[in-house]
PDB file of N, CA and C in Angstrom:
ATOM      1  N   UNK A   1     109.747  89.862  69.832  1.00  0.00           N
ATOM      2  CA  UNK A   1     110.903  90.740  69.844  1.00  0.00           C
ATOM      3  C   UNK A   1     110.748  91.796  68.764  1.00  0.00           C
ATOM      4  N   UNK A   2     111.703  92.625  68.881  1.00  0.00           N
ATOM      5  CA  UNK A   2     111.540  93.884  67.744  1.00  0.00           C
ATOM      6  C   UNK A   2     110.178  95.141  68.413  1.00  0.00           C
ATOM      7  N   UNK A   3     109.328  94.378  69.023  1.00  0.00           N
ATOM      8  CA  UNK A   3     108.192  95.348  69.617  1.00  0.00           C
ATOM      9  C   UNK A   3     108.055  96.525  70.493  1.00  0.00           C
ATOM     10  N   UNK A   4     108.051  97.429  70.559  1.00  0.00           N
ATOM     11  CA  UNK A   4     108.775  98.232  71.070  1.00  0.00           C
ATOM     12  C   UNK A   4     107.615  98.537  72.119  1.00  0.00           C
ATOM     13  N   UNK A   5     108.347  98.806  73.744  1.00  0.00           N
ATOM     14  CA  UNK A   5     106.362  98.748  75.125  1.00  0.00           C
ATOM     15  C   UNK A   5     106.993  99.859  75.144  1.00  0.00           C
ATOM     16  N   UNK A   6     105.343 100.619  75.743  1.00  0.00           N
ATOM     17  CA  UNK A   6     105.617 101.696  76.190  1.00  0.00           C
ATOM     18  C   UNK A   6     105.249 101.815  77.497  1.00  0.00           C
ATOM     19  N   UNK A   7     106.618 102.646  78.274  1.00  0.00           N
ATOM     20  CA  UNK A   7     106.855 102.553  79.507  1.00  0.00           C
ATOM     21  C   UNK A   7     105.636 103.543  80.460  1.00  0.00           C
ATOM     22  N   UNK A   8     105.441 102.635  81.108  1.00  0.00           N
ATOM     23  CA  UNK A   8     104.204 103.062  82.161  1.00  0.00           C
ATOM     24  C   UNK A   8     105.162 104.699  83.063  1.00  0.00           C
ATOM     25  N   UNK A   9     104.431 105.822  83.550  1.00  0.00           N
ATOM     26  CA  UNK A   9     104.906 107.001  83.548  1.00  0.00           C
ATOM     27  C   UNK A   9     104.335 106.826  85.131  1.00  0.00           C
ATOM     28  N   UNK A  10     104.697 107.751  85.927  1.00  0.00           N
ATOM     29  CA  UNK A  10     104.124 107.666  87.362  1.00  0.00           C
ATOM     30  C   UNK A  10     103.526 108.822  87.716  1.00  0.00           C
ATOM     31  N   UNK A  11     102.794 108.675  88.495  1.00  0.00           N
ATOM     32  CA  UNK A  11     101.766 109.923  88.582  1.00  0.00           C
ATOM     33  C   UNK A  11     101.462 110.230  90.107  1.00  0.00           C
ATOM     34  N   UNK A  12     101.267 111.538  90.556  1.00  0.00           N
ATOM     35  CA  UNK A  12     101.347 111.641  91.963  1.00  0.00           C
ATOM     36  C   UNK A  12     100.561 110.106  92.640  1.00  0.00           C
ATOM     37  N   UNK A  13      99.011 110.430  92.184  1.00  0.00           N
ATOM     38  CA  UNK A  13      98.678 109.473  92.979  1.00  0.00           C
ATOM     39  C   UNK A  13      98.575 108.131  92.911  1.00  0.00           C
ATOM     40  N   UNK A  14      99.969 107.783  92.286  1.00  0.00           N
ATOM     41  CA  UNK A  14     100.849 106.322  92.645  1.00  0.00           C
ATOM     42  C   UNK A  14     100.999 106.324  93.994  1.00  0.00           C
ATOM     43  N   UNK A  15     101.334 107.209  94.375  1.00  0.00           N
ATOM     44  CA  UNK A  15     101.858 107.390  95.727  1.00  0.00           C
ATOM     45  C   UNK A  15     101.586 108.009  97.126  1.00  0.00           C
ATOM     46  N   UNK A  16     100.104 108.034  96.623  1.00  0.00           N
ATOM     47  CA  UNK A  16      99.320 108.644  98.101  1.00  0.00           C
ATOM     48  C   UNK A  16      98.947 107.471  98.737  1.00  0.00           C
ATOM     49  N   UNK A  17      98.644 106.266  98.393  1.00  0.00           N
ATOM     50  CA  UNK A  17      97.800 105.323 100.053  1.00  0.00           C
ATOM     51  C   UNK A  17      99.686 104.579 100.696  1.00  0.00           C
ATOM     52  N   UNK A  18     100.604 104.580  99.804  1.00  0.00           N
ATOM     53  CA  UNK A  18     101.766 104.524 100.539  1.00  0.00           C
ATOM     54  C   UNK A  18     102.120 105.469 101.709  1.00  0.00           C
ATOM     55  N   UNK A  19     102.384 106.783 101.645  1.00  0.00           N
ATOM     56  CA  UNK A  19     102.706 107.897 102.088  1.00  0.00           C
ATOM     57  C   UNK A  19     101.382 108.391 103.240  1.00  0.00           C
ATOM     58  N   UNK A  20     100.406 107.834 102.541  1.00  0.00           N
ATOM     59  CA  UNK A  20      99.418 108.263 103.937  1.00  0.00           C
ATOM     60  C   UNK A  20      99.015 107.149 104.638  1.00  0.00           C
ATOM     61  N   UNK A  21      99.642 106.402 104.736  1.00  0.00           N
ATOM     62  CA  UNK A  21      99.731 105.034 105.688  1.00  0.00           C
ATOM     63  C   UNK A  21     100.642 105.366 106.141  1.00  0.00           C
ATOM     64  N   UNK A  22     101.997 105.249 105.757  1.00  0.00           N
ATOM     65  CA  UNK A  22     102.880 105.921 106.896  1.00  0.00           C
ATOM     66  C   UNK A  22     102.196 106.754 108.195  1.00  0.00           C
ATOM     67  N   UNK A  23     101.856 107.708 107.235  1.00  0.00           N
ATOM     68  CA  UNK A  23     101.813 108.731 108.369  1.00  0.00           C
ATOM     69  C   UNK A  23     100.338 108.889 109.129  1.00  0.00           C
ATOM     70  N   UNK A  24      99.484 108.025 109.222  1.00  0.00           N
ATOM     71  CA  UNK A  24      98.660 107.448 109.808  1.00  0.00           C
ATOM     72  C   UNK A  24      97.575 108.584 109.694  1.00  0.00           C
ATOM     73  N   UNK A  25      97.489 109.326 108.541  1.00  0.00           N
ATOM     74  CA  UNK A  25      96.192 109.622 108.026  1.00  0.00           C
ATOM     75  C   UNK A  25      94.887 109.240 108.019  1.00  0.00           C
ATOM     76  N   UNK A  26      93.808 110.143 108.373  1.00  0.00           N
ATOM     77  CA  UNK A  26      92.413 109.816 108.729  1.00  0.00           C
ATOM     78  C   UNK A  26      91.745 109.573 107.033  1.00  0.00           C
ATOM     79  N   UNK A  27      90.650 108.997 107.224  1.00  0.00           N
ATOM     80  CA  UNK A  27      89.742 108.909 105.692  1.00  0.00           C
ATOM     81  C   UNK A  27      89.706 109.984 105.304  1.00  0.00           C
ATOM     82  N   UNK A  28      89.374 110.934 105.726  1.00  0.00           N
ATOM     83  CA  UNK A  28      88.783 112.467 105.906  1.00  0.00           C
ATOM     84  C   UNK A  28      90.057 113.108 104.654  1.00  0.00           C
ATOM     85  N   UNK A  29      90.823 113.079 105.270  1.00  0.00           N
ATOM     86  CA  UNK A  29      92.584 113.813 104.887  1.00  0.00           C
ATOM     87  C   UNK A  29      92.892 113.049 103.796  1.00  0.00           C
ATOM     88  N   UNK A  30      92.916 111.716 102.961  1.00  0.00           N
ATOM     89  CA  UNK A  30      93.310 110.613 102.536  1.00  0.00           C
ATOM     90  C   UNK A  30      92.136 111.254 101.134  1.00  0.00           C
ATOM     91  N   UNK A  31      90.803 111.087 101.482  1.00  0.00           N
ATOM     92  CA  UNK A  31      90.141 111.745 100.070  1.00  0.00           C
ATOM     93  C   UNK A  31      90.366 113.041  99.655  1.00  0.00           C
ATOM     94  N   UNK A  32      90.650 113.918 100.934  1.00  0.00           N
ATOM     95  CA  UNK A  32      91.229 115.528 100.382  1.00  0.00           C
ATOM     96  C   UNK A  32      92.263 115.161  99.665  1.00  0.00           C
ATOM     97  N   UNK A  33      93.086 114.637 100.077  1.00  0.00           N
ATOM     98  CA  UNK A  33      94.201 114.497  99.216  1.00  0.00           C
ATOM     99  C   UNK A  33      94.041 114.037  97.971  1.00  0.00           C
ATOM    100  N   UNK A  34      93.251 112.559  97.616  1.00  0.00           N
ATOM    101  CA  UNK A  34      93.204 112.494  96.302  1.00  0.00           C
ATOM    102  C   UNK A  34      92.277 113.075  95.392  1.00  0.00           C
ATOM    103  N   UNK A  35      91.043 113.815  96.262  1.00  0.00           N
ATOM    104  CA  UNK A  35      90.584 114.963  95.296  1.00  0.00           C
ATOM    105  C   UNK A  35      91.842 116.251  94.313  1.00  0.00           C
ATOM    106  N   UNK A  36      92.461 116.633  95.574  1.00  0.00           N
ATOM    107  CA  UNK A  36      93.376 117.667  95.148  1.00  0.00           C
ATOM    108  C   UNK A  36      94.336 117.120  93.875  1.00  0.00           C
ATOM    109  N   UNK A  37      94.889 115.585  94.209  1.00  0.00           N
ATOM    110  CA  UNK A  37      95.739 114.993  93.219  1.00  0.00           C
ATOM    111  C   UNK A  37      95.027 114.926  92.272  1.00  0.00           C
ATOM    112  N   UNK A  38      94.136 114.751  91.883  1.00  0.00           N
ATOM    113  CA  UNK A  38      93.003 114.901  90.317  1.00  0.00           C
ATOM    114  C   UNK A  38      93.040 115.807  89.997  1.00  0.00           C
ATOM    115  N   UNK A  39      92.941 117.218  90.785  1.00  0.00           N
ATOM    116  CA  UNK A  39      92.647 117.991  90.038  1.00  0.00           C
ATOM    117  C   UNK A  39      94.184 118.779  89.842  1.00  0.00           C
ATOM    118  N   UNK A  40      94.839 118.586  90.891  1.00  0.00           N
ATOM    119  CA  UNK A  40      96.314 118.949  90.213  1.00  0.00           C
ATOM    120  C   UNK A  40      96.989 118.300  88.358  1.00  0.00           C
ATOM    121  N   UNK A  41      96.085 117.192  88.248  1.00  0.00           N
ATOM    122  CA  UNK A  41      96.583 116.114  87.266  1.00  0.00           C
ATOM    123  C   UNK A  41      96.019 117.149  85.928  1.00  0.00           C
ATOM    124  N   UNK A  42      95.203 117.922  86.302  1.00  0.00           N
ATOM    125  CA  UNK A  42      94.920 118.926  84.860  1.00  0.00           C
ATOM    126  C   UNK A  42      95.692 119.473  84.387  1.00  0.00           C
ATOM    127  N   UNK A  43      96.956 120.001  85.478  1.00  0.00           N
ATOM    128  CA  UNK A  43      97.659 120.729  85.231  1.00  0.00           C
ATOM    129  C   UNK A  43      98.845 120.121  84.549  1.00  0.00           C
ATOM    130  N   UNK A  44      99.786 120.711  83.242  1.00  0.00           N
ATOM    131  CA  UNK A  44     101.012 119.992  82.965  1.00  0.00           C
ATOM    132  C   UNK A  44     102.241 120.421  83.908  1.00  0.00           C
ATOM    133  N   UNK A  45     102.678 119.962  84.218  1.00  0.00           N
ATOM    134  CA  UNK A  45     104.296 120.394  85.080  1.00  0.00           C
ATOM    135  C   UNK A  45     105.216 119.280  85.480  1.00  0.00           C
ATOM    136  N   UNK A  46     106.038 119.936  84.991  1.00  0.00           N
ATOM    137  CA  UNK A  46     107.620 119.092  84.761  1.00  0.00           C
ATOM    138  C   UNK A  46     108.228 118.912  86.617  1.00  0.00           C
ATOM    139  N   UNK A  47     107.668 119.026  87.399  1.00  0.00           N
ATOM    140  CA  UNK A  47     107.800 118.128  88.593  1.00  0.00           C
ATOM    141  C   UNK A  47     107.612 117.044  88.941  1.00  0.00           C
ATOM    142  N   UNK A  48     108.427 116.678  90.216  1.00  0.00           N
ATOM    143  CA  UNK A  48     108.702 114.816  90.103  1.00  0.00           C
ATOM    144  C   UNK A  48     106.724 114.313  90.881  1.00  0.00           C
ATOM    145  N   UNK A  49     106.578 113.622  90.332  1.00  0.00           N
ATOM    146  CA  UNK A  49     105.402 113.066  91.306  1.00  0.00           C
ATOM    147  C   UNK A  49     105.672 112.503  92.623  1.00  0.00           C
ATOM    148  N   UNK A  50     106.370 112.383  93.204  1.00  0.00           N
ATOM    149  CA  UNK A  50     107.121 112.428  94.652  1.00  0.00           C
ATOM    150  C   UNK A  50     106.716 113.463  95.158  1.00  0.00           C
ATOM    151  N   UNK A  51     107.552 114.374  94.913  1.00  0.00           N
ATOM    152  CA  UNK A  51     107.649 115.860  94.839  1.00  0.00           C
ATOM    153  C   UNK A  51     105.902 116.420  95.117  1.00  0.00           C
ATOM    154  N   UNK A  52     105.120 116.469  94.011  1.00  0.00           N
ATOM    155  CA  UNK A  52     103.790 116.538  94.538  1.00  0.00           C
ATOM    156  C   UNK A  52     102.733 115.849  95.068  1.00  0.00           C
ATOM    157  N   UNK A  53     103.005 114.360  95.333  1.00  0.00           N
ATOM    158  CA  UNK A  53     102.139 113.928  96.578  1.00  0.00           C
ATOM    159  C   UNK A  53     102.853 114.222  97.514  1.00  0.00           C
ATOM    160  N   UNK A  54     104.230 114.502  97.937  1.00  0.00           N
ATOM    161  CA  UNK A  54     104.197 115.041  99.359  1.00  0.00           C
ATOM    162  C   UNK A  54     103.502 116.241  99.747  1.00  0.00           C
ATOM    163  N   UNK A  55     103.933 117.295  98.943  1.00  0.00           N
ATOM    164  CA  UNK A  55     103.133 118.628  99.018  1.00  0.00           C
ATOM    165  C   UNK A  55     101.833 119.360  99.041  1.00  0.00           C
ATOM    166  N   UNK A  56     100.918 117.910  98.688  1.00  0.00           N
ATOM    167  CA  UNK A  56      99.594 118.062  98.796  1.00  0.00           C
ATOM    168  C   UNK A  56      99.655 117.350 100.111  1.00  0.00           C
ATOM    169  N   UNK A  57      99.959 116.359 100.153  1.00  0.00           N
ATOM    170  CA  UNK A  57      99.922 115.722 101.793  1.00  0.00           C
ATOM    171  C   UNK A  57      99.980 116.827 102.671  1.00  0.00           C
ATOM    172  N   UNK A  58     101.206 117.279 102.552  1.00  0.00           N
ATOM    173  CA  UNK A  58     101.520 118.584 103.973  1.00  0.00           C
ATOM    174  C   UNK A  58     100.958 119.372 103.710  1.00  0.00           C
ATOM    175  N   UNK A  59      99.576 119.861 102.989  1.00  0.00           N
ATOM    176  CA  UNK A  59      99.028 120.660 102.670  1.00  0.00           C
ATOM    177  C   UNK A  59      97.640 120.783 103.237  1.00  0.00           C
ATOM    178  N   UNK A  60      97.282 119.094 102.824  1.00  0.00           N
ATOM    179  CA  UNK A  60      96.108 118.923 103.402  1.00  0.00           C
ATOM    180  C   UNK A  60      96.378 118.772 105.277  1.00  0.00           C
ATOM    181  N   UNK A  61      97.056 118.212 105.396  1.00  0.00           N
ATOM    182  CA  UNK A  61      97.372 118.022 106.401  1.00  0.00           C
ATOM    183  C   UNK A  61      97.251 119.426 107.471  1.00  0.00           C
ATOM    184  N   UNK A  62      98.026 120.008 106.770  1.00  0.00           N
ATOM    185  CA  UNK A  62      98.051 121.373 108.003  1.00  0.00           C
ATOM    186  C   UNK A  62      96.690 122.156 108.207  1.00  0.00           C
ATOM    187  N   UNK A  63      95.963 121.793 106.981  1.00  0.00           N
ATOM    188  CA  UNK A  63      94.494 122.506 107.048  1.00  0.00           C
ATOM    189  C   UNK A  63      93.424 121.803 107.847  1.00  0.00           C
ATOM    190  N   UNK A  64      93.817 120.305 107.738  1.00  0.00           N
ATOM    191  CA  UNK A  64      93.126 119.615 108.957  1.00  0.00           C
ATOM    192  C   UNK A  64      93.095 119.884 110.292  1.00  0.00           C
ATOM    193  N   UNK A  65      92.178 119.470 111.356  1.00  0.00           N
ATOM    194  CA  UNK A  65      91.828 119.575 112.595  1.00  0.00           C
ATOM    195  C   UNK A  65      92.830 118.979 113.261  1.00  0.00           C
ATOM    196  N   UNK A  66      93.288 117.769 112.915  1.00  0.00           N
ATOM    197  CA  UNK A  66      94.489 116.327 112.974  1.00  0.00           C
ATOM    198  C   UNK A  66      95.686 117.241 112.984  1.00  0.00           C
ATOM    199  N   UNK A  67      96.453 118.165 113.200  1.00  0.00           N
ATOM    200  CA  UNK A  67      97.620 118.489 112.299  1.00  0.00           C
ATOM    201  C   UNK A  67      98.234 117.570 112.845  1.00  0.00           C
ATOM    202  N   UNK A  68      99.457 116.899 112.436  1.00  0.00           N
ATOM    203  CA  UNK A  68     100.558 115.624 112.435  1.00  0.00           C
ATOM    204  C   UNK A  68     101.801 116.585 113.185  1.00  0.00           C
ATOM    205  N   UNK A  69     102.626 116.375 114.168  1.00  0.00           N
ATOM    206  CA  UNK A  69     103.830 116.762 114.213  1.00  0.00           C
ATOM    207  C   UNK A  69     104.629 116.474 113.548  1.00  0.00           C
ATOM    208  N   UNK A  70     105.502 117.479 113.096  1.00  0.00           N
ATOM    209  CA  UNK A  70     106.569 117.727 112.063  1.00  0.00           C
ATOM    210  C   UNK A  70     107.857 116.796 112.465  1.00  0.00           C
ATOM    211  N   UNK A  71     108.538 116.176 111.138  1.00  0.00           N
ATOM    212  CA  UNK A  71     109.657 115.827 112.384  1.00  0.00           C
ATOM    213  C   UNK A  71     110.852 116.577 111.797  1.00  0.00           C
ATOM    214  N   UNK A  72     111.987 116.737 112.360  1.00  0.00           N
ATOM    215  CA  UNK A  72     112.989 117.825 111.819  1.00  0.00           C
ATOM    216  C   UNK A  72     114.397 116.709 111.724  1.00  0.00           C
TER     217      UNK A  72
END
């Protein structure tokens, strides 16, 4: 007691093999994506990591051959 932890922080790609299982992503799309999430990780920015693994998802995604239908 008295010890004070330090709280684990979350990072986009916490949350890419969740989010691209959902959406039934190829290998292909799944490493674009976590290439891009690395190298986004250079960058500092006060956005949610939610927030940017979706946006690389729909990113890679639309540039793929695969595009996914949207749902509204």
């Amino acid at each position: 007691m008295g010890k004070s932890m330090e709280m684990g922080t979350n990072h986009a790609g916490d949350y890419l093999r969740g989010f691209c299982s959902n959406l039934g992503t190829s290998n292909e799309e799944v490493q674009a994506v976590q290439e891009t999430v690395q190298k986004a990780g250079e960058f500092h920015n006060r956005r949610s990591p939610i927030s940017i693994a979706a946006a690389i998802i729909f990113m890679i995604i639309q540039l793929s051959d695969s595009k996914k239908p949207r749902r509204r």
